[in-house]
C-alpha atoms as a PDB file:
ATOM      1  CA  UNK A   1      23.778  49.873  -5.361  1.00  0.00           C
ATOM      2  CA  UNK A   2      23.984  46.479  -6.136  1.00  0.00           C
ATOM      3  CA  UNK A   3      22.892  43.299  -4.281  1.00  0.00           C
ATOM      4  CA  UNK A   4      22.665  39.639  -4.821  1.00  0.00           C
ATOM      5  CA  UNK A   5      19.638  38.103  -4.391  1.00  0.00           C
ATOM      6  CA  UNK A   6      20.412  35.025  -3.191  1.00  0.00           C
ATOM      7  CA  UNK A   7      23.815  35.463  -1.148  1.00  0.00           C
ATOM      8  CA  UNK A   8      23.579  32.105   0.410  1.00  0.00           C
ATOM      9  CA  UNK A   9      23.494  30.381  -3.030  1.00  0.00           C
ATOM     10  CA  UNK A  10      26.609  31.828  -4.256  1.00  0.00           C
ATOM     11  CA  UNK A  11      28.739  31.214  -0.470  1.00  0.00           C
ATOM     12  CA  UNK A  12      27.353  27.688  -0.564  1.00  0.00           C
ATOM     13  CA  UNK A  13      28.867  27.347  -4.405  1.00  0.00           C
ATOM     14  CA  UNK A  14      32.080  28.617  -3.346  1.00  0.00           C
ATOM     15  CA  UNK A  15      32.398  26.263  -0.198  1.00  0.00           C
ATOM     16  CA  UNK A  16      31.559  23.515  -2.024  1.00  0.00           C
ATOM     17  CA  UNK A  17      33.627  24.097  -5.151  1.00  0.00           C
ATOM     18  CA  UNK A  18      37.004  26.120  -3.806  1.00  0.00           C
ATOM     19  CA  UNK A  19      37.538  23.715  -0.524  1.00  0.00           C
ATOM     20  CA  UNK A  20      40.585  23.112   0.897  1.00  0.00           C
ATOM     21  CA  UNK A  21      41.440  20.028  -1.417  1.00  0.00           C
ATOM     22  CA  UNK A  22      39.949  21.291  -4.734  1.00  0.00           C
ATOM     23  CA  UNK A  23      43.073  22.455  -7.411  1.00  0.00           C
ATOM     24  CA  UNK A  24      40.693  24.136  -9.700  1.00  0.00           C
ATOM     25  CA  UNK A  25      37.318  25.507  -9.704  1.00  0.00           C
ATOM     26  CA  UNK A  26      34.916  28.699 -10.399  1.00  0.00           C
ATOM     27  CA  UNK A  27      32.032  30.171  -9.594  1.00  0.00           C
ATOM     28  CA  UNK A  28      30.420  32.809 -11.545  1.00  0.00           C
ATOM     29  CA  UNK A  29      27.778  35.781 -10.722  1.00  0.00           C
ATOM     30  CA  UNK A  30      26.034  38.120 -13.097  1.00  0.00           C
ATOM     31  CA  UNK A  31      23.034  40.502 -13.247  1.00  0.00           C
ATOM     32  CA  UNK A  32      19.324  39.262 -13.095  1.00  0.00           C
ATOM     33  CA  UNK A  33      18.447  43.171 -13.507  1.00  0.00           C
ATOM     34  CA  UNK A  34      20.671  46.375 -13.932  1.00  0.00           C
ATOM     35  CA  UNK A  35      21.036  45.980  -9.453  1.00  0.00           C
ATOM     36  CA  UNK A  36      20.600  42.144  -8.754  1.00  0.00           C
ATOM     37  CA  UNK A  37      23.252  39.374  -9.324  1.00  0.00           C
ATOM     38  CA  UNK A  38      22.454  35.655  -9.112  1.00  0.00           C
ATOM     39  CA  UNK A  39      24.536  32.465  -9.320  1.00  0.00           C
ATOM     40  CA  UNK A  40      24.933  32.153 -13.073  1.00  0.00           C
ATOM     41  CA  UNK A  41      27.380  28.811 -12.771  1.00  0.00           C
ATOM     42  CA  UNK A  42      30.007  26.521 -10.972  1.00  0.00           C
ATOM     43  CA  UNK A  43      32.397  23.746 -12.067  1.00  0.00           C
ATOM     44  CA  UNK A  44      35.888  21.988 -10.935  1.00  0.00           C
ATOM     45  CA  UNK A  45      37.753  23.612 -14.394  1.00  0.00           C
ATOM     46  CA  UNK A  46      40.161  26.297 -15.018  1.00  0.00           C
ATOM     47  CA  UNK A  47      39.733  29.554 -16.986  1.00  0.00           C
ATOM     48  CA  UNK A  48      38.887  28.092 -20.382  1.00  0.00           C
ATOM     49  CA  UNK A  49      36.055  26.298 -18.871  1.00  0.00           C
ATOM     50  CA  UNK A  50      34.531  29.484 -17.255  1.00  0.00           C
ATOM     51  CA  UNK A  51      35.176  31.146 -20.498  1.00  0.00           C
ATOM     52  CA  UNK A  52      32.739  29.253 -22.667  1.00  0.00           C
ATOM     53  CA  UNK A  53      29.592  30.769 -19.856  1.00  0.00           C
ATOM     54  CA  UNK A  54      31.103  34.128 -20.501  1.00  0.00           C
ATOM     55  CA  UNK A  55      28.503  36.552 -22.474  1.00  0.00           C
ATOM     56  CA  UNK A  56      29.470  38.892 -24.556  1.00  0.00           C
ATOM     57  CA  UNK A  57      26.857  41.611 -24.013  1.00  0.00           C
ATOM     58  CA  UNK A  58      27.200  40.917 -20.224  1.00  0.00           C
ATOM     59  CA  UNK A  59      28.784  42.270 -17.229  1.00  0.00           C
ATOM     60  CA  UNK A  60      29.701  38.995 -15.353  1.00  0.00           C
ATOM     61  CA  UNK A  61      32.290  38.350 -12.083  1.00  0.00           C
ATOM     62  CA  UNK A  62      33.677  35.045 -10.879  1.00  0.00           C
ATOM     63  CA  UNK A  63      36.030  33.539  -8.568  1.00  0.00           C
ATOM     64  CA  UNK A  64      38.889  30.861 -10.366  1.00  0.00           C
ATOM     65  CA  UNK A  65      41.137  28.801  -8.706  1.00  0.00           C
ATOM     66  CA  UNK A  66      44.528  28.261 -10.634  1.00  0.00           C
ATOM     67  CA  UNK A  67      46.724  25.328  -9.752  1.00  0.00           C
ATOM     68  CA  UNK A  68      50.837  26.132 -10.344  1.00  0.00           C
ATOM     69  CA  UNK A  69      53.682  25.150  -9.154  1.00  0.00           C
ATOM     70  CA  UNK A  70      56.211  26.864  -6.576  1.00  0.00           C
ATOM     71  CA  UNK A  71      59.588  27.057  -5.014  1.00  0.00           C
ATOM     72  CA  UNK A  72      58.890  22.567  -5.469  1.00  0.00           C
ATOM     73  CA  UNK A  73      55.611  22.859  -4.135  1.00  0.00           C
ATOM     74  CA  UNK A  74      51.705  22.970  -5.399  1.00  0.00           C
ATOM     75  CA  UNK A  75      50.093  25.863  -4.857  1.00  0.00           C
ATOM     76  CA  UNK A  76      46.775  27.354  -5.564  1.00  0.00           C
ATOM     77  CA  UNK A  77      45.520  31.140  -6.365  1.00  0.00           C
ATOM     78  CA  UNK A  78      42.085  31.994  -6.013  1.00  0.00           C
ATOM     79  CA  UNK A  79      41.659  34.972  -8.366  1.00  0.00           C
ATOM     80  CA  UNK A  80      38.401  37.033  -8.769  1.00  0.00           C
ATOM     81  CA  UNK A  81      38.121  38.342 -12.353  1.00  0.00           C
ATOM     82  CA  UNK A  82      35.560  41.440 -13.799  1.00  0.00           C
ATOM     83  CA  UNK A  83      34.582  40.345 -16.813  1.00  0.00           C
ATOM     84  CA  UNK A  84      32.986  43.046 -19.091  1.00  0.00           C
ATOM     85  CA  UNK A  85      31.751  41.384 -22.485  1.00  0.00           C
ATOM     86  CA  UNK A  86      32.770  43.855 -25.819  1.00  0.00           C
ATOM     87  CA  UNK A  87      29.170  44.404 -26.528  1.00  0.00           C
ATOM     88  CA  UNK A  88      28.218  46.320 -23.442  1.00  0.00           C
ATOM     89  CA  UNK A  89      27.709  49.601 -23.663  1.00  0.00           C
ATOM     90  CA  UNK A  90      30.643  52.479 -21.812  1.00  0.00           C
ATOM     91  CA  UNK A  91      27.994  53.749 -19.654  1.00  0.00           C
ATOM     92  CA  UNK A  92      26.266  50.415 -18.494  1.00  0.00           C
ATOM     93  CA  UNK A  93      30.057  49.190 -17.880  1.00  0.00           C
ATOM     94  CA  UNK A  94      31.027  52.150 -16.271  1.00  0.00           C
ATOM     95  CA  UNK A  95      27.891  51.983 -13.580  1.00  0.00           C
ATOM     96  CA  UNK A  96      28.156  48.468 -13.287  1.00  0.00           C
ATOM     97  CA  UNK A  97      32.753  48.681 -12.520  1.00  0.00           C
ATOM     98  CA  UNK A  98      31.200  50.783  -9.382  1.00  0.00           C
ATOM     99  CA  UNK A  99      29.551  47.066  -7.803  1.00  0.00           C
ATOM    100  CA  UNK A 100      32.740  45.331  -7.981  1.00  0.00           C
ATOM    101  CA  UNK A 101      33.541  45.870  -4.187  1.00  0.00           C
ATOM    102  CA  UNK A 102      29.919  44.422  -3.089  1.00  0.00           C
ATOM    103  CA  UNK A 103      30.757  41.316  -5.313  1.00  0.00           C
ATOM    104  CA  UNK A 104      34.351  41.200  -4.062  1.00  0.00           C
ATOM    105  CA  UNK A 105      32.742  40.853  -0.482  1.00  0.00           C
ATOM    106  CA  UNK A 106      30.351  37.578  -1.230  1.00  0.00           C
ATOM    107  CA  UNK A 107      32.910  35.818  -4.026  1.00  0.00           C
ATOM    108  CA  UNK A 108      35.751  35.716  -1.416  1.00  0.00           C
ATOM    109  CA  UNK A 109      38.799  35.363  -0.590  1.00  0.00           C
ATOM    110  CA  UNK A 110      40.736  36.177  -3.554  1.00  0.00           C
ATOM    111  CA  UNK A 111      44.405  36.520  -3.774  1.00  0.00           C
ATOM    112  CA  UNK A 112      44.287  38.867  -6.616  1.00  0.00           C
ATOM    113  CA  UNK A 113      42.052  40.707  -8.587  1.00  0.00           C
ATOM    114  CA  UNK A 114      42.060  41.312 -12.135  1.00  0.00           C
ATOM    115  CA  UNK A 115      39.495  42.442 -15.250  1.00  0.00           C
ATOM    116  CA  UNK A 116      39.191  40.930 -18.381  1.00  0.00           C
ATOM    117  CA  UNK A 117      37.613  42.134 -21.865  1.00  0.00           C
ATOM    118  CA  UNK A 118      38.921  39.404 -23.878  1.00  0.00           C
ATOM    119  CA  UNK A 119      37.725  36.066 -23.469  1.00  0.00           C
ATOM    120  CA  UNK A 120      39.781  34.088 -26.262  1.00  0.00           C
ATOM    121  CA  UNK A 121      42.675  35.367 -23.899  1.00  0.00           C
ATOM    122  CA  UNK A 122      41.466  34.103 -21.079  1.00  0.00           C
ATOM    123  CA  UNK A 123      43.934  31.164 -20.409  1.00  0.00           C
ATOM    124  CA  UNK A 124      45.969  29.505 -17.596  1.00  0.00           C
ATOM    125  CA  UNK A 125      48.584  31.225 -18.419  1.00  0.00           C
ATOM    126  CA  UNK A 126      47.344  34.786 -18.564  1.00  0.00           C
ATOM    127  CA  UNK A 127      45.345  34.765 -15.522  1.00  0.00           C
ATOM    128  CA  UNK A 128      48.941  33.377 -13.469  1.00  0.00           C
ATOM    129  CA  UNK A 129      50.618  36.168 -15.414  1.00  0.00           C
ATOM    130  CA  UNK A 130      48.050  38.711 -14.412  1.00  0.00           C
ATOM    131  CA  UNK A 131      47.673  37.492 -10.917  1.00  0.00           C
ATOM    132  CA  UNK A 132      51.303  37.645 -10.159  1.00  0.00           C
ATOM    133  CA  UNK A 133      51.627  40.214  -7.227  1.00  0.00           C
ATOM    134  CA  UNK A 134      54.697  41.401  -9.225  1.00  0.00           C
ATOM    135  CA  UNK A 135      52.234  41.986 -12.428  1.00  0.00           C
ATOM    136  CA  UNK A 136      52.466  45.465 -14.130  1.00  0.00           C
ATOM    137  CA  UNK A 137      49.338  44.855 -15.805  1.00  0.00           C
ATOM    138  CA  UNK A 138      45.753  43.191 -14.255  1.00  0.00           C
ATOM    139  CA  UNK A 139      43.618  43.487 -16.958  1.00  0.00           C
ATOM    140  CA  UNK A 140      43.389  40.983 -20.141  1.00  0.00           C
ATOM    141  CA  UNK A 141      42.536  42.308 -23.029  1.00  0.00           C
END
């Protein structure tokens, strides 16, 4: 079972970076130890800036806000992404897809949810087109 340990870090990153006025932001979680996740990073950019803190022998999760327009209006979507890096082993990736709820319930709320094993794909674009509640697909790859 996994648990993070510092919670209050991570709500108090969100609060402060996803408010109510922000159009763009992240926060980002990963593993201290095969159970424990920590605060790993925050900033006020899109995908590509989350992107370059992405590891590629890492399990990582993280919260995005994306910024687009609709029906003549802005609008924000607050997606939560599973990031699995292509250097991590099937079975560590397959034990660590089971703590995705638990980190679903501190990085929160999300209006989608989507995984990722690509991170030169992970774009604007891709994360709106995988977001979309109309999306066949929710995984980059």
């Amino acid at each position: 079972m996994a648990n993070f340990s510092n919670p209050e870090s991570v709500t108090a990153a969100i609060a402060e970076v996803l408010n109510s006025t922000a159009r763009s932001g992240w926060v980002l979680v990963g593993y201290e130890n095969d159970s424990s996740l920590v605060l790993q990073g925050k900033g006020t950019g899109g995908p590509e800036e989350v992107r370059d803190h992405l590891q590629d022998d890492k399990v990582q999760y993280f919260i995005v806000r994306v910024f687009y327009p609709k029906d003549n209006a802005e609008t924000t979507r607050d997606v939560f992404v599973a990031w699995t890096g292509p250097k991590v082993a099937r079975v560590a990736a397959a034990k660590k897809a089971t703590h995705a709820g638990v980190v679903q319930s501190v990085l929160k709320p999300s209006h989608a949810q989507i995984t990722c094993v690509n991170k030169n794909k992970l774009t604007l674009g891709e994360v709106l087109d995988k977001s979309a509640p109309l999306s066949g697909s929710h995984h980059i790859e």
